[in-house]
Structures are given as structure tokens and as C-alpha cells.
Protein backbone atom coordinates (compact mmCIF):
# COMPACT_ATOMS: atom_id res chain seq x y z
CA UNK A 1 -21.09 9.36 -6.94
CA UNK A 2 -21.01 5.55 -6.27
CA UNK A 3 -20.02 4.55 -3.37
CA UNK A 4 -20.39 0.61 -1.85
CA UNK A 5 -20.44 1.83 1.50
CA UNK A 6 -18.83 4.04 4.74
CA UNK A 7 -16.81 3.31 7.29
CA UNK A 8 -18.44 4.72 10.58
CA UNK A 9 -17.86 2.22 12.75
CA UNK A 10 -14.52 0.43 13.55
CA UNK A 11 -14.67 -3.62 12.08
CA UNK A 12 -11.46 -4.21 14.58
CA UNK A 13 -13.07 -3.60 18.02
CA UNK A 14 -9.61 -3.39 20.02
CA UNK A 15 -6.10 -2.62 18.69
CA UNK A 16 -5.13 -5.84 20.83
CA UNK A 17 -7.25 -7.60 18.36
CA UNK A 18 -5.09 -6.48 15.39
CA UNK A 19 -2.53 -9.51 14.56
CA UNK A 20 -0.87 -11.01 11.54
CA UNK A 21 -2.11 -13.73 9.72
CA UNK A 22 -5.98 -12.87 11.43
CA UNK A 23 -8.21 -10.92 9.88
CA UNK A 24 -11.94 -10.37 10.49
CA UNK A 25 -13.25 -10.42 7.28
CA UNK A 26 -10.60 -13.77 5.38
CA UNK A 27 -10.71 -14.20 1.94
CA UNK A 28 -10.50 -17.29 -0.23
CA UNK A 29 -9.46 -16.65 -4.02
CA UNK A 30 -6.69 -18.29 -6.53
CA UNK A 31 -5.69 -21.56 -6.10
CA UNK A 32 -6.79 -22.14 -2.82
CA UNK A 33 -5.47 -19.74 -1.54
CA UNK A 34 -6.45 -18.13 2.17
CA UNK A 35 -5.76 -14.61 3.59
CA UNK A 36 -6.28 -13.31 7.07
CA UNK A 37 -7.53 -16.92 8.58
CA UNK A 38 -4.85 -18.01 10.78
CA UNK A 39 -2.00 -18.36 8.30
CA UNK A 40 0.37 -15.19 7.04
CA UNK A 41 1.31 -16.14 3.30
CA UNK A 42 4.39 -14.74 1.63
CA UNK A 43 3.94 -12.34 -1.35
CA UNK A 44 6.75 -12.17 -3.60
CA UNK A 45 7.15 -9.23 -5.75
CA UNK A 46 10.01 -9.47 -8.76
CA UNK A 47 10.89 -6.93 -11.75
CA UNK A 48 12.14 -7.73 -15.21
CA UNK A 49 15.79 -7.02 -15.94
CA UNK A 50 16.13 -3.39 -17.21
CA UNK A 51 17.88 -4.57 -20.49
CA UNK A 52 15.12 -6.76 -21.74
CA UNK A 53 12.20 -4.62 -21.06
CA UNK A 54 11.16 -3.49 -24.68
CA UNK A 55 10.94 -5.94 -26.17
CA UNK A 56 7.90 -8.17 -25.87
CA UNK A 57 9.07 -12.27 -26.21
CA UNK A 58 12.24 -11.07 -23.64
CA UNK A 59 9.61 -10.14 -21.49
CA UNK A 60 6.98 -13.15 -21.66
CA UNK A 61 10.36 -15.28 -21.60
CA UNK A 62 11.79 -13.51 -18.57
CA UNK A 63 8.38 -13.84 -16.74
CA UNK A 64 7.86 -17.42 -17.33
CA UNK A 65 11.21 -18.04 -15.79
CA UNK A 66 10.41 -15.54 -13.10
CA UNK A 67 7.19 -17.70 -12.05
CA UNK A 68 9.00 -21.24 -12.67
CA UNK A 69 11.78 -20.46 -10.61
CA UNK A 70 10.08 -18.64 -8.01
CA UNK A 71 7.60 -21.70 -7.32
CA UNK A 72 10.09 -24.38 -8.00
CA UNK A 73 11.96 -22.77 -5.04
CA UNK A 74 8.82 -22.79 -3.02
CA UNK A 75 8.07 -26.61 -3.16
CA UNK A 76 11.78 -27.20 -2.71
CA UNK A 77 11.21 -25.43 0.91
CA UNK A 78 8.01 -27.13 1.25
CA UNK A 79 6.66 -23.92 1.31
CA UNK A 80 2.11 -24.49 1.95
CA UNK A 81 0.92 -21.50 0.31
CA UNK A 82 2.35 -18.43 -1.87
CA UNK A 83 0.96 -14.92 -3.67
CA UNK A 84 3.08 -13.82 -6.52
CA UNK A 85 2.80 -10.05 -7.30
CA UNK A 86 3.59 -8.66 -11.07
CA UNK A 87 3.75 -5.01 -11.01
CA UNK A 88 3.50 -3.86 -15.04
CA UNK A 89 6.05 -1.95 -15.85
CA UNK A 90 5.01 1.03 -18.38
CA UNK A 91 5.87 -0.57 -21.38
CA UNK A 92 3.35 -3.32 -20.27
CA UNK A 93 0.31 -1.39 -18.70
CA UNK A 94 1.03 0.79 -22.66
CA UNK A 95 0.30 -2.53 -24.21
CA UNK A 96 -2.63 -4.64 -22.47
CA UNK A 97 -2.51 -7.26 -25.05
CA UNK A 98 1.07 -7.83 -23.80
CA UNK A 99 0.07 -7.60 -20.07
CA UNK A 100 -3.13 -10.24 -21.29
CA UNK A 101 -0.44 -12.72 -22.75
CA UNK A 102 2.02 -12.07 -19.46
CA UNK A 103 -0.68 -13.12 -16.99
CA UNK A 104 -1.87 -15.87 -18.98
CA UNK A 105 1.61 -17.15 -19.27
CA UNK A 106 2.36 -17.02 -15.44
CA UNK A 107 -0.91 -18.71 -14.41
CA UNK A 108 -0.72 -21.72 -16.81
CA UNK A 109 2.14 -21.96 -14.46
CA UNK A 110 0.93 -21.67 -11.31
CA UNK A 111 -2.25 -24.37 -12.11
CA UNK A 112 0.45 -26.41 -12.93
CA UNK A 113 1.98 -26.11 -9.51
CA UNK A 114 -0.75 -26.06 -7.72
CA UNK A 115 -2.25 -29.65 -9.51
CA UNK A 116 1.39 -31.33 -8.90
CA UNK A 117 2.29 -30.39 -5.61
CA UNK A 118 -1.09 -28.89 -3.86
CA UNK A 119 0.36 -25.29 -3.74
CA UNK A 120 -2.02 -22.94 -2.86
CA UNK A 121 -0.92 -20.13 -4.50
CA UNK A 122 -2.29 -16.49 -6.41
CA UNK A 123 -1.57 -14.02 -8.39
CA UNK A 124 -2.22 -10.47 -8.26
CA UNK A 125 -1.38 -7.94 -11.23
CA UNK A 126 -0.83 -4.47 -10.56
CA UNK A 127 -1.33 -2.02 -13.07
CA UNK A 128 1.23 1.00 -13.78
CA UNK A 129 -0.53 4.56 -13.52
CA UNK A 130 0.89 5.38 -16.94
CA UNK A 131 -1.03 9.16 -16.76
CA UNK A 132 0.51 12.29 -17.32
CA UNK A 133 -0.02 14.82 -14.41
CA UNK A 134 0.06 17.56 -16.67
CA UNK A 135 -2.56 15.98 -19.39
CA UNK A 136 -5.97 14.20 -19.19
CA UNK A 137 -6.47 12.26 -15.82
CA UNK A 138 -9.78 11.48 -16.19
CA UNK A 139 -9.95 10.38 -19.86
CA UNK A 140 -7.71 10.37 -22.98
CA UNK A 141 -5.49 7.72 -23.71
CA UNK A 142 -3.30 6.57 -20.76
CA UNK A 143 -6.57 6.66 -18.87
CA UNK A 144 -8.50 3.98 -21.57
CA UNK A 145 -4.93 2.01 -21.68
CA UNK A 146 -4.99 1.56 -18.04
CA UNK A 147 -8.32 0.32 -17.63
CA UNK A 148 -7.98 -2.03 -20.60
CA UNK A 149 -4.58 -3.34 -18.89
CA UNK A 150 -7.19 -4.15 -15.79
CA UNK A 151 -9.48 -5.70 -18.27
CA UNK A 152 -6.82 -8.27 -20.06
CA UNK A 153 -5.68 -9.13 -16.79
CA UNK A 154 -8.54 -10.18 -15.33
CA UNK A 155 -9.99 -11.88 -18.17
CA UNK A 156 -6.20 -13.78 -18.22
CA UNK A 157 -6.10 -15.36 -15.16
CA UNK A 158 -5.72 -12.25 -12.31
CA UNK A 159 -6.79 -13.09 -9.11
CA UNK A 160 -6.23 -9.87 -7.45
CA UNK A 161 -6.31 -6.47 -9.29
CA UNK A 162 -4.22 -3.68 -7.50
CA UNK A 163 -2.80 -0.27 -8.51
CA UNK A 164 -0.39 2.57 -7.29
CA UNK A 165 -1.91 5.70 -7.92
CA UNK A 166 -0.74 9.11 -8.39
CA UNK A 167 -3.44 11.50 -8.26
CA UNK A 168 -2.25 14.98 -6.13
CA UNK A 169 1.23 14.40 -7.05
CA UNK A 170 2.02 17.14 -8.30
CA UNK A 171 0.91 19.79 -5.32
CA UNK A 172 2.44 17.25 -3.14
CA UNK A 173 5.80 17.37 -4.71
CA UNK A 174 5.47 20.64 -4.51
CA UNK A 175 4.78 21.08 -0.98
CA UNK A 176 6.53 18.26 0.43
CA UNK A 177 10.15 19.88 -0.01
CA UNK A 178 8.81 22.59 2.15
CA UNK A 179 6.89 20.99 4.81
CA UNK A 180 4.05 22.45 4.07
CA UNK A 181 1.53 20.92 5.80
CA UNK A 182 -1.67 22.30 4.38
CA UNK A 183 -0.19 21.76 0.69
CA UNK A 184 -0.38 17.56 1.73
CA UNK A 185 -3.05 17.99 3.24
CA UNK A 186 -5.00 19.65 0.37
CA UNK A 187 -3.16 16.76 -2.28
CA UNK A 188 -3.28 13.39 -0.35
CA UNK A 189 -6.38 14.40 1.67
CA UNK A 190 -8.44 15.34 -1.10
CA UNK A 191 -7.08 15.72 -4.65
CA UNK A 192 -5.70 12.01 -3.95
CA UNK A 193 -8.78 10.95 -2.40
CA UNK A 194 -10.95 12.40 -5.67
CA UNK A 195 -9.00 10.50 -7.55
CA UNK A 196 -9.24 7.34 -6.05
CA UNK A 197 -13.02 7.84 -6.18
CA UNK A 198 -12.86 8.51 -10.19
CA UNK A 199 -10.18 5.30 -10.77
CA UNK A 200 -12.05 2.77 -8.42
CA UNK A 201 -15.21 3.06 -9.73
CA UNK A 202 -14.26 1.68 -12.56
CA UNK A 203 -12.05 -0.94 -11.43
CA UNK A 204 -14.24 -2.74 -8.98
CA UNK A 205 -16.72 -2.94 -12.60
CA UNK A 206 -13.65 -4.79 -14.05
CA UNK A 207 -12.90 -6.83 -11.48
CA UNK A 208 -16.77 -7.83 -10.67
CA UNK A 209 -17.23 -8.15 -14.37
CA UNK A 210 -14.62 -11.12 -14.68
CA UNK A 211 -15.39 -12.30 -11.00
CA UNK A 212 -11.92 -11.75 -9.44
CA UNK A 213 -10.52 -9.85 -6.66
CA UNK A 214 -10.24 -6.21 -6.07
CA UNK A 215 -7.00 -5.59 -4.02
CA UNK A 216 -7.00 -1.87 -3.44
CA UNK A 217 -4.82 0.77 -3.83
CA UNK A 218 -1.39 2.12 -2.10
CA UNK A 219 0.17 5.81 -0.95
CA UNK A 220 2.98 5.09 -2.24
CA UNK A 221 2.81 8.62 -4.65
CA UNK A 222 3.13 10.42 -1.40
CA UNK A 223 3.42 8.57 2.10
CA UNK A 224 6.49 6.36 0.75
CA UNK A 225 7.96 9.37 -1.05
CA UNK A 226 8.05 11.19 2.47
CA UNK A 227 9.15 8.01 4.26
CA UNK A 228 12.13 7.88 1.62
CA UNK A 229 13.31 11.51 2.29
CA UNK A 230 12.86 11.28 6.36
CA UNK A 231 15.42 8.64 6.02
CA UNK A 232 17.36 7.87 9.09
CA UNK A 233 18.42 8.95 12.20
CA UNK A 234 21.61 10.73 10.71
CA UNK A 235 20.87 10.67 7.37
CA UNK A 236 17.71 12.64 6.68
CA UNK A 237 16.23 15.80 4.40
CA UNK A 238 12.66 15.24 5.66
CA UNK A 239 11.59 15.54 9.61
CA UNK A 240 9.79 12.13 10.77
CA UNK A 241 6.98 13.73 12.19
CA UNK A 242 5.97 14.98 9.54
CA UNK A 243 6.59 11.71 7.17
CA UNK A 244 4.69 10.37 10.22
CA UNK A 245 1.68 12.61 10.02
CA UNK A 246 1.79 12.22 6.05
CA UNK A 247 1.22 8.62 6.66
CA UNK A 248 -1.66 9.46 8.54
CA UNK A 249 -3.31 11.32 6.50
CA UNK A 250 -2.37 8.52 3.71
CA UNK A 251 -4.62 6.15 5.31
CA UNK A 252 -7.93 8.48 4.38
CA UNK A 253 -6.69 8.52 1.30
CA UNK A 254 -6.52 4.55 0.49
CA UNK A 255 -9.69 4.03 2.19
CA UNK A 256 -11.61 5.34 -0.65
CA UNK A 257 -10.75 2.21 -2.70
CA UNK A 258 -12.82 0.11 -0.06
CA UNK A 259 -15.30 2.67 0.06
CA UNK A 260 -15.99 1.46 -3.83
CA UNK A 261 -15.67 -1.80 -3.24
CA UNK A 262 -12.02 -2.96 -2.88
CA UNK A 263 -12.16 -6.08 -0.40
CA UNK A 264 -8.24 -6.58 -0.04
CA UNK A 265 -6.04 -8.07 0.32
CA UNK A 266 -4.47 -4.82 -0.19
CA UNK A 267 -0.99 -4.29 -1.24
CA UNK A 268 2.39 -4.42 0.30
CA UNK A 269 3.92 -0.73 -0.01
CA UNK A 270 0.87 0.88 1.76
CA UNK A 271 2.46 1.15 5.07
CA UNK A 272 -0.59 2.52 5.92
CA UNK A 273 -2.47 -0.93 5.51
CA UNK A 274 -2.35 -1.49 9.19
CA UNK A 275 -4.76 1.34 9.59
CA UNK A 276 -7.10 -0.09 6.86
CA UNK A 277 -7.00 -3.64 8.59
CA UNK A 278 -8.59 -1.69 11.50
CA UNK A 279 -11.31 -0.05 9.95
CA UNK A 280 -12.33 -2.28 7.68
CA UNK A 281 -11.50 -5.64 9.21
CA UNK A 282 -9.75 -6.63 5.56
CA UNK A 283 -6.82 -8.94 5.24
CA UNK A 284 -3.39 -6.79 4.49
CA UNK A 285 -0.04 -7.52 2.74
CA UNK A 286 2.57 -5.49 4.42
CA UNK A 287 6.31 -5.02 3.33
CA UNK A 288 9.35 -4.18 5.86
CA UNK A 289 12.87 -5.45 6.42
CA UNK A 290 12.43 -7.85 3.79
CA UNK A 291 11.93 -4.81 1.30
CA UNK A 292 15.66 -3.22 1.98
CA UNK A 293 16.67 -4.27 -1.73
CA UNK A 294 14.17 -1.31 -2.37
CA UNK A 295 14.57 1.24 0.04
CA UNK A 296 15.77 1.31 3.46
CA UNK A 297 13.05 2.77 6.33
CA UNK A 298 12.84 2.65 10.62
CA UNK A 299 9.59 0.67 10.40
CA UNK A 300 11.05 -3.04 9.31
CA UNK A 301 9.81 -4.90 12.14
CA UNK A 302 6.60 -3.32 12.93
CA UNK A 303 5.18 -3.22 9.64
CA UNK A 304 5.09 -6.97 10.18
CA UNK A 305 2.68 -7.16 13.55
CA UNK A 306 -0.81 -6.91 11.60
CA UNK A 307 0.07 -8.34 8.33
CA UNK A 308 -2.07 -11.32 6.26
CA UNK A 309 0.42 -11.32 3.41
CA UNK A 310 4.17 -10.42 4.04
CA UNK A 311 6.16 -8.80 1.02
CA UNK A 312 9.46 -7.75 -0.42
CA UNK A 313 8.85 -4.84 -2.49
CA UNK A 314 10.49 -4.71 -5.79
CA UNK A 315 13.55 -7.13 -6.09
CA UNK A 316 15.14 -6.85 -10.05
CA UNK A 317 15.67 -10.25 -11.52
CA UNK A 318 19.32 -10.39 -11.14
CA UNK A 319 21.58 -13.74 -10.68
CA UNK A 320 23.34 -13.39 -7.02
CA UNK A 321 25.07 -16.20 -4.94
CA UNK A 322 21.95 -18.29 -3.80
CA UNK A 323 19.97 -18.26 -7.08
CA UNK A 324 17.98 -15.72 -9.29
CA UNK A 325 16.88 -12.68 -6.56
CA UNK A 326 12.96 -13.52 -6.70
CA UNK A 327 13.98 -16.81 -5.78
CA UNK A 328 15.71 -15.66 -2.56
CA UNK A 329 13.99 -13.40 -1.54
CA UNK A 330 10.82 -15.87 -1.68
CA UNK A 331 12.90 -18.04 0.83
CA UNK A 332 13.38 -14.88 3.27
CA UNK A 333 9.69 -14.39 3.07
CA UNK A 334 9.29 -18.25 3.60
CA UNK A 335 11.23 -18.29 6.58
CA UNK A 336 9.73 -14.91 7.92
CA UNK A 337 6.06 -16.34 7.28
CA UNK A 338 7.04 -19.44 8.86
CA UNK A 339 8.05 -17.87 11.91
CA UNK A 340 5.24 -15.99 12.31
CA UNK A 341 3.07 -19.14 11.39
CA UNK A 342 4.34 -21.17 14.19
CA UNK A 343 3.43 -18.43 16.84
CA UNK A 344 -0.07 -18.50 15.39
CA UNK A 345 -0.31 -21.97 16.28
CA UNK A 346 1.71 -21.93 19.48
CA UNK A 347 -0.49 -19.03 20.89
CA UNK A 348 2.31 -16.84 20.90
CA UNK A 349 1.18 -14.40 18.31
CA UNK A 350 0.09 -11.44 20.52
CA UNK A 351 3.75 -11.79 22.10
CA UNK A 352 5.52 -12.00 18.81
CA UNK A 353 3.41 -9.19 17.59
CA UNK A 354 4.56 -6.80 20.48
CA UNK A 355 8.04 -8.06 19.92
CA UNK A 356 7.65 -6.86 15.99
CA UNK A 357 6.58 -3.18 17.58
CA UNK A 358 9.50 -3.27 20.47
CA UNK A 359 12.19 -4.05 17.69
CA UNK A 360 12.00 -0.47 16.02
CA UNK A 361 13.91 2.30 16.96
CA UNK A 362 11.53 4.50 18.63
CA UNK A 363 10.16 6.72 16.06
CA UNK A 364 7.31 8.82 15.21
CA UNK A 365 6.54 6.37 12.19
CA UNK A 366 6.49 3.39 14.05
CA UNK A 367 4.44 4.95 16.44
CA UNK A 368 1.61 5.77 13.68
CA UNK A 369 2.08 2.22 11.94
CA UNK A 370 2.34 -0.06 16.01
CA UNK A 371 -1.30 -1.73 15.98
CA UNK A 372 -2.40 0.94 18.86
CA UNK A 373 -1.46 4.03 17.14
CA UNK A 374 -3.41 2.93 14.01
CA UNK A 375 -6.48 1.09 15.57
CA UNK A 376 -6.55 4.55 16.97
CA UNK A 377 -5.59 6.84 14.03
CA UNK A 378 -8.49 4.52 11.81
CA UNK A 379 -11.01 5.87 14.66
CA UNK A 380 -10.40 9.27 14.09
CA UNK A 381 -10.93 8.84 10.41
CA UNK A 382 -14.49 7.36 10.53
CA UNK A 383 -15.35 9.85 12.78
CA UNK A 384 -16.11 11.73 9.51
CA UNK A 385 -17.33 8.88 6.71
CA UNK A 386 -18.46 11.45 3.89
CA UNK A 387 -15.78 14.20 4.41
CA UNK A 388 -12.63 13.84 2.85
CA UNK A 389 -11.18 16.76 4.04
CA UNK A 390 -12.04 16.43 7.90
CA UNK A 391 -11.00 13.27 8.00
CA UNK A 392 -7.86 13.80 6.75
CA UNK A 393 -7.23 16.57 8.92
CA UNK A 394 -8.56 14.29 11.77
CA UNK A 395 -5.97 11.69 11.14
CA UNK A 396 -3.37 14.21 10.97
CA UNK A 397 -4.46 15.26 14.58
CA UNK A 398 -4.89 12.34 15.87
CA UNK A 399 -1.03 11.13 14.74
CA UNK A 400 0.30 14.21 16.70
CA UNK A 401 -1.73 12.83 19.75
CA UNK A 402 -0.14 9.46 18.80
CA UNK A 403 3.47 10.21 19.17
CA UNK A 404 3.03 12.44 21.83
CA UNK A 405 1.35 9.76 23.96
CA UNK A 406 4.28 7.27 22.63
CA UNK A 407 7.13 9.57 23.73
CA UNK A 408 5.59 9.99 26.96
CA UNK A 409 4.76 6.10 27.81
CA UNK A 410 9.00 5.62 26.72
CA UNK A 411 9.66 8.10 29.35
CA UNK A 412 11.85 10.18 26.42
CA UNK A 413 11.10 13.57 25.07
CA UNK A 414 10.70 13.88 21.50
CA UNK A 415 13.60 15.47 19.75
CA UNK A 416 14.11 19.08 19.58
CA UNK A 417 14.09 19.47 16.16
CA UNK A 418 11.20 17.10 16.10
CA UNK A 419 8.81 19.42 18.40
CA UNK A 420 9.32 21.99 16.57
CA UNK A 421 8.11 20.63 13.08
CA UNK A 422 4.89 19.19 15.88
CA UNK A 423 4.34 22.53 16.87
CA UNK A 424 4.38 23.71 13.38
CA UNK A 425 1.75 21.28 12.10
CA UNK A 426 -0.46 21.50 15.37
CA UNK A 427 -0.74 25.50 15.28
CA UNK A 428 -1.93 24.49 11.48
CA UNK A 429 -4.31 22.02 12.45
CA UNK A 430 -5.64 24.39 15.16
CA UNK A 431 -6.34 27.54 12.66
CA UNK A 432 -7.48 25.49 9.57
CA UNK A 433 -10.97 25.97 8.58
CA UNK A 434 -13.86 23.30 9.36
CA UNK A 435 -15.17 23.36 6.13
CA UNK A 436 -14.43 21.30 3.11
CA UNK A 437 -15.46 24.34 0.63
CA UNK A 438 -13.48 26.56 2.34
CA UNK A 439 -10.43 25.09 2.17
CA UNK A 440 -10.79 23.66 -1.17
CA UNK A 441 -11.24 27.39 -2.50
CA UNK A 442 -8.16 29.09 -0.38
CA UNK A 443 -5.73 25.57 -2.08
CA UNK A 444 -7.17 26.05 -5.32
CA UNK A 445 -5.91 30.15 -5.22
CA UNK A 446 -2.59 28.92 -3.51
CA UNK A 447 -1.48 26.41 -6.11
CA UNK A 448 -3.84 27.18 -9.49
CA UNK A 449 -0.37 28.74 -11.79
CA UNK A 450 1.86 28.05 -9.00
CA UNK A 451 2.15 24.48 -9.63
CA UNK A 452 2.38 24.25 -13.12
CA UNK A 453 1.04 20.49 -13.78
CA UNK A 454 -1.95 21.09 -11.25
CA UNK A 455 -5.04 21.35 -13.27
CA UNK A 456 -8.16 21.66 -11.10
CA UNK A 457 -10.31 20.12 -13.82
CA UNK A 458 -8.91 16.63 -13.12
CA UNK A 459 -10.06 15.87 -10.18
CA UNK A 460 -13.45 17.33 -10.80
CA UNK A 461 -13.10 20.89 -9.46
């Protein structure tokens, strides 16, 4: 197995030390661009309208207006710096040549922006995880498709290279509609983390080969999914301590990217980035209340208090009052960066960041994702560098401790429905076994022909 390196040791020394738009590792790519040195640049992420999306000059049309209109708005607000995010949709990451021409096509534009008007701008592509859960993971075609996709979008202009994956989906589907804690724990902790190893190994070649940027990967198969169905605080199918804990164990998962060489900035829908930025000292994009045109979640505010880049999530390109979506939700972002920019250079950060955390309902989410729950969940994880499954299980521990300590210092109990799913996972945590083999054998005879689409063989068992 390759791996770049471990994380035993904590690159953020203090969670007071965890802020947005500071990072202790910055990085300089793109145009001129700068991450996580003083300055928190707005990311804006945009989709293709639905009804244009097979065919291919629609789409390279659609795009080019996407990225015209999108920058055109940004020197118009006088905007310094900007990352634009294209997230392939399948039909793209099926056709690389397509996603080659796309890329190519959007930074033509962007050099042309950047040479008028000084923009400091970049673009990072994000490849669609096209695979079948039920077929080949590890080779066949989707697999060769996705790593070409990489390939022509690197060699057209990429600056970053990101990618959503999916690997343990399919136990995790299964066990997430039943709270079953040792099912996630099994998928994200390990079958996700397996296949992050397998998929990143070959990206960071890619992305070394051309000499661009390797972003880093997301939890969005499973910790977004469980974010999504805690919902509320009336409307809800999922408890939050458990989403919460999820989360947690998330963050062991989307390490392993950085473990093979992913430097960041990594991308916007892993809520668990904060806990990244404090292991590994890497810049982070983060999305919150600016992503509600996606999904609606507790954690708008705080997701904000450690982030290098500040997102939107998905927005469909779609005419409203104030101009083509991308375009206004760019100017949100603008404004939000701005904001935050100006307490950077005030020396008001560290009391805007604690503002970001205060403005949450109190939750056991934004408990896992406020800069001292994950400076100290990311401790707990390096605590065991070359053991996927204790680590995981550590984080989930750890989270427990988390909110527990949270409640307390609010001087409010925890819900009653709440302890009860904490009980249910501690009591779990307590009896699990220590050892990696051990529990890898008792999950592969719990979900080997119970899940249907779970084939051991693809992530190497």
C-alpha cells in the first residue's frame, strides 16, 4: 500500500488557532490564486439546466455562459479573488473527451479575466463517481472512465482535482435507516476508508503527472445523507446524535485522501473539513447557509468559523429576479467572504469566529463541527495513524464526549430522546472488539447476502 504519510501528530496545535481564511500549511495555485493565508475566497459551485444535459454543444454552450456570467458579476462587485467549482455530471465524467473540452472552455475564460481585470481566480473539477455498487469498483469500465475524466481535466486546464466518493454505500444505506451503529461504523470507517485508499492512489499520479492540485475527497455518500434525514428540530426521521457521531466517524474516512497525498483545498460538502483543517493544517472550503438552495441543515453558521474557501453547494442554472442563480449566489458568497475578510484585517476574526459557533441552535452537530469539538475529535483520530477501524471508533467516542461536555457547559440536558440513541451507541462502543480483524470478520458474516450490492471483493477483502 502507498501511502505519502500519517497523521500522528496534530498540525493545528490549539482549537483557538483554528480560523477562517488562516491556514497553516496556504496554498498558491490557478491564477494567482491564495488559500488559507489571511484571505477567505468564495467558491461558487453551479449545475447545468436539467433539459440541456445530453447533449454535448448545450452543455459546452451552457458552461461558457456559466463561467462568463459568473466572473463578469465578480468584477462588477469588485470582487479580489474567486474559485469556480464544476461538478461533472454523469453524462460528463461517461465522456472525458467532453469533460476535456468543458474545462478547456471555462479556463480560456478565466485567463481572460484574470489578464483584463487582475482576478485571481481557479478552477477545480470534480469528477462524478459514475460506479455501480453492485459491479466492478476496482476496475471495469466506470472505474477506467473516471480516471480518464481526472486525466482530461487536468491536462485541460484543472487546477484542483476533487471527487465525491461512494465506496460503503451500500451497507450504509442499509444500516443507516436503522441506526445501526456498528453497520456505519463497519461502511464509513473502513469499507469507505479502503476505498479511498484504492481511488487516491491513483489520483494524486494524475494530478502530480500534469502538475496540478489534488483537492481531496468529501463524505458526502454518508455523513450528508445522515445530516439530510436528522433534519430539524420538528421535522426529522434520523436522531442528531447519531448524524453527529456519523460525522465523526466521516472525518477518518476523508483523511485517507491526505494520507495519499491530497494537499487541499478540500471541498465544500465535507462538513467534516473542519476536522481535517486540524489535523493536517490544510486550507478548507466549507459550505453552510449559503448552500440552502441544496438542502437545508442546523450547522449554517458554524460551518463558516474555520473555512479558507466558502461555498454554495449546488445552485441549478436557472434565471431568477437578480440574474442567472450562479451569478447570485456568487454575490452572497462575495458579501459573506467580504465580511469575514474585513475581520481578518480588523483583528476581529477570533470574535467573529465564536459568533459563527454561538449563531447555531445548540445541537449535537454543531457541537462536532465548532472548532473545539473538532480540534478535539481530529486528536482522537491520530491517536491511531495505521488503523482504520480504531480510529473510527475513536472518533465516534470521542463525539459522544463532545456533546456531552457541550450540553453540560450550556447548562441544558440533552434531549430525552437524544440520550437514549447516546446510550445506545456508547454501550456499542464499550462492547466492540479492539481488533480490526475481528470486527472485519463478525461485518463481513452480518452483511455478506444480507445486503445484496455488498461484495467483499471490492474493497479488497
Amino acid at each position: 500500500m502507498r501511502v505519502v504519510r500519517r497523521f500522528s501528530l496534530m498540525e493545528t496545535k490549539s482549537w483557538d488557532s483554528l480560523i477562517f481564511g488562516v491556514s497553516k500549511h496556504p496554498l498558491g495555485y490557478g491564477l494567482n490564486l491564495e488559500v488559507g493565508n489571511g484571505e477567505v475566497v468564495p467558491e461558487i459551485k453551479y449545475f447545468p439546466k436539467r433539459d440541456g444535459e445530453e447533449d454535448s454543444e448545450t452543455l459546452k454552450k451552457e458552461y461558457k455562459e456559466i463561467t462568463d456570467n459568473v466572473l463578469k458579476r465578480a468584477i462588477d462587485l469588485g470582487l479580489p479573488s474567486i474559485q469556480l467549482e464544476t461538478e461533472q455530471t454523469f453524462v460528463i465524467t461517461k465522456n472525458p473527451r467532453l469533460g476535456g473540452e468543458i474545462t478547456n472552455i471555462q479556463k480560456s475564460i478565466m485567463e481572460k479575466y484574470a489578464d483584463e481585470y487582475g482576478l485571481k481566480c481557479a478552477l477545480r473539477v470534480t469528477v462524478a463517481d459514475i460506479r455501480e455498487l453492485k459491479g466492478d469498483m476496482r476496475g471495469g469500465e466506470e472505474v477506467a472512465l473516471m480516471f480518464e475524466s481526472f486525466d482530461k481535466a487536468a491536462e485541460n486546464g484543472a487546477d484542483v482535482l476533487s471527487l465525491e466518493s461512494i465506496g460503503g454505500k451500500e451497507v450504509f444505506n442499509y444500516s443507516v435507516i436503522r441506526q445501526d451503529m456498528e453497520g456505519v461504523l463497519f461502511s464509513v470507517g473502513i469499507l469507505g476508508s479502503l476505498d479511498m485508499e484504492f481511488l487516491w492512489q491513483e489520483i494524486v499520479q494524475i494530478a502530480n503527472k500534469h502538475g496540478v492540485i489534488v483537492g481531496g475527497d468529501t463524505d458526502c455518500a454518508h455523513s450528508n445523507t445522515a445530516m439530510v434525514l436528522a433534519g430539524g428540530l420538528v421535522s426529522n426521521i434520523l436522531f442528531h446524535t447519531f448524524a453527529a457521531v456519523v460525522r465523526a466517524i466521516g472525518a477518518s474516512r476523508s483523511l485517507v485522501a491526505y494520507e495519499q497525498g491530497a494537499t487541499g483545498p478540500g471541498k465544500d460538502c465535507g462538513y467534516e473539513n473542519v476536522i481535517i483543517k486540524a489535523i493536517t493544517g490544510l486550507p478548507m472550503s466549507m459550505e453552510g447557509k449559503s448552500s440552502a438552495s441544496a438542502h437545508s441543515s442546523l450547522v449554517g453558521n458554524v460551518a463558516a468559523a474555520a473555512c479558507d474557501l466558502w461555498s454554495n453547494e449546488q445552485v441549478e442554472n436557472v434565471r431568477l429576479y437578480g440574474g442567472w442563480a450562479p451569478q447570485v449566489f456568487m454575490e452572497i458568497l462575495g458579501y459573506n467572504t467580504a465580511l469575514m475578510n474585513e475581520a481578518l484585517k480588523r483583528g476581529f476574526s477570533a470574535q467573529l469566529r465564536d459568533l459563527l459557533v454561538a449563531a447555531n441552535p445548540l445541537d449535537p452537530q454543531v457541537l462536532v463541527l465548532s472548532p473545539e469539538g473538532a480540534w478535539k475529535i481530529g486528536g482522537a483520530i491520530i491517536k491511531y495513524p495505521y488503523d482504520y477501524y480504531l480510529r473510527a471508533k475513536e472518533a465516534a467516542y470521542e463525539a459522544l464526549k463532545v456533546i456531552n461536555e457541550g450540553y453540560q457547559k450550556n447548562k441544558r440536558g440533552l434531549p430525552s430522546a437524544e440520550v437514549r440513541i447516546f446510550q445506545r451507541i456508547q454501550d456499542f462502543l464499550g462492547k466492540a472488539p479492539n481488533k480490526y480483524e475481528t470486527f472485519i470478520e463478525k461485518n463481513l458474516a452480518n452483511f455478506v447476502g444480507k445486503v445484496g450490492d455488498f461484495l467483499p471483493r471490492n474493497y479488497g477483502l
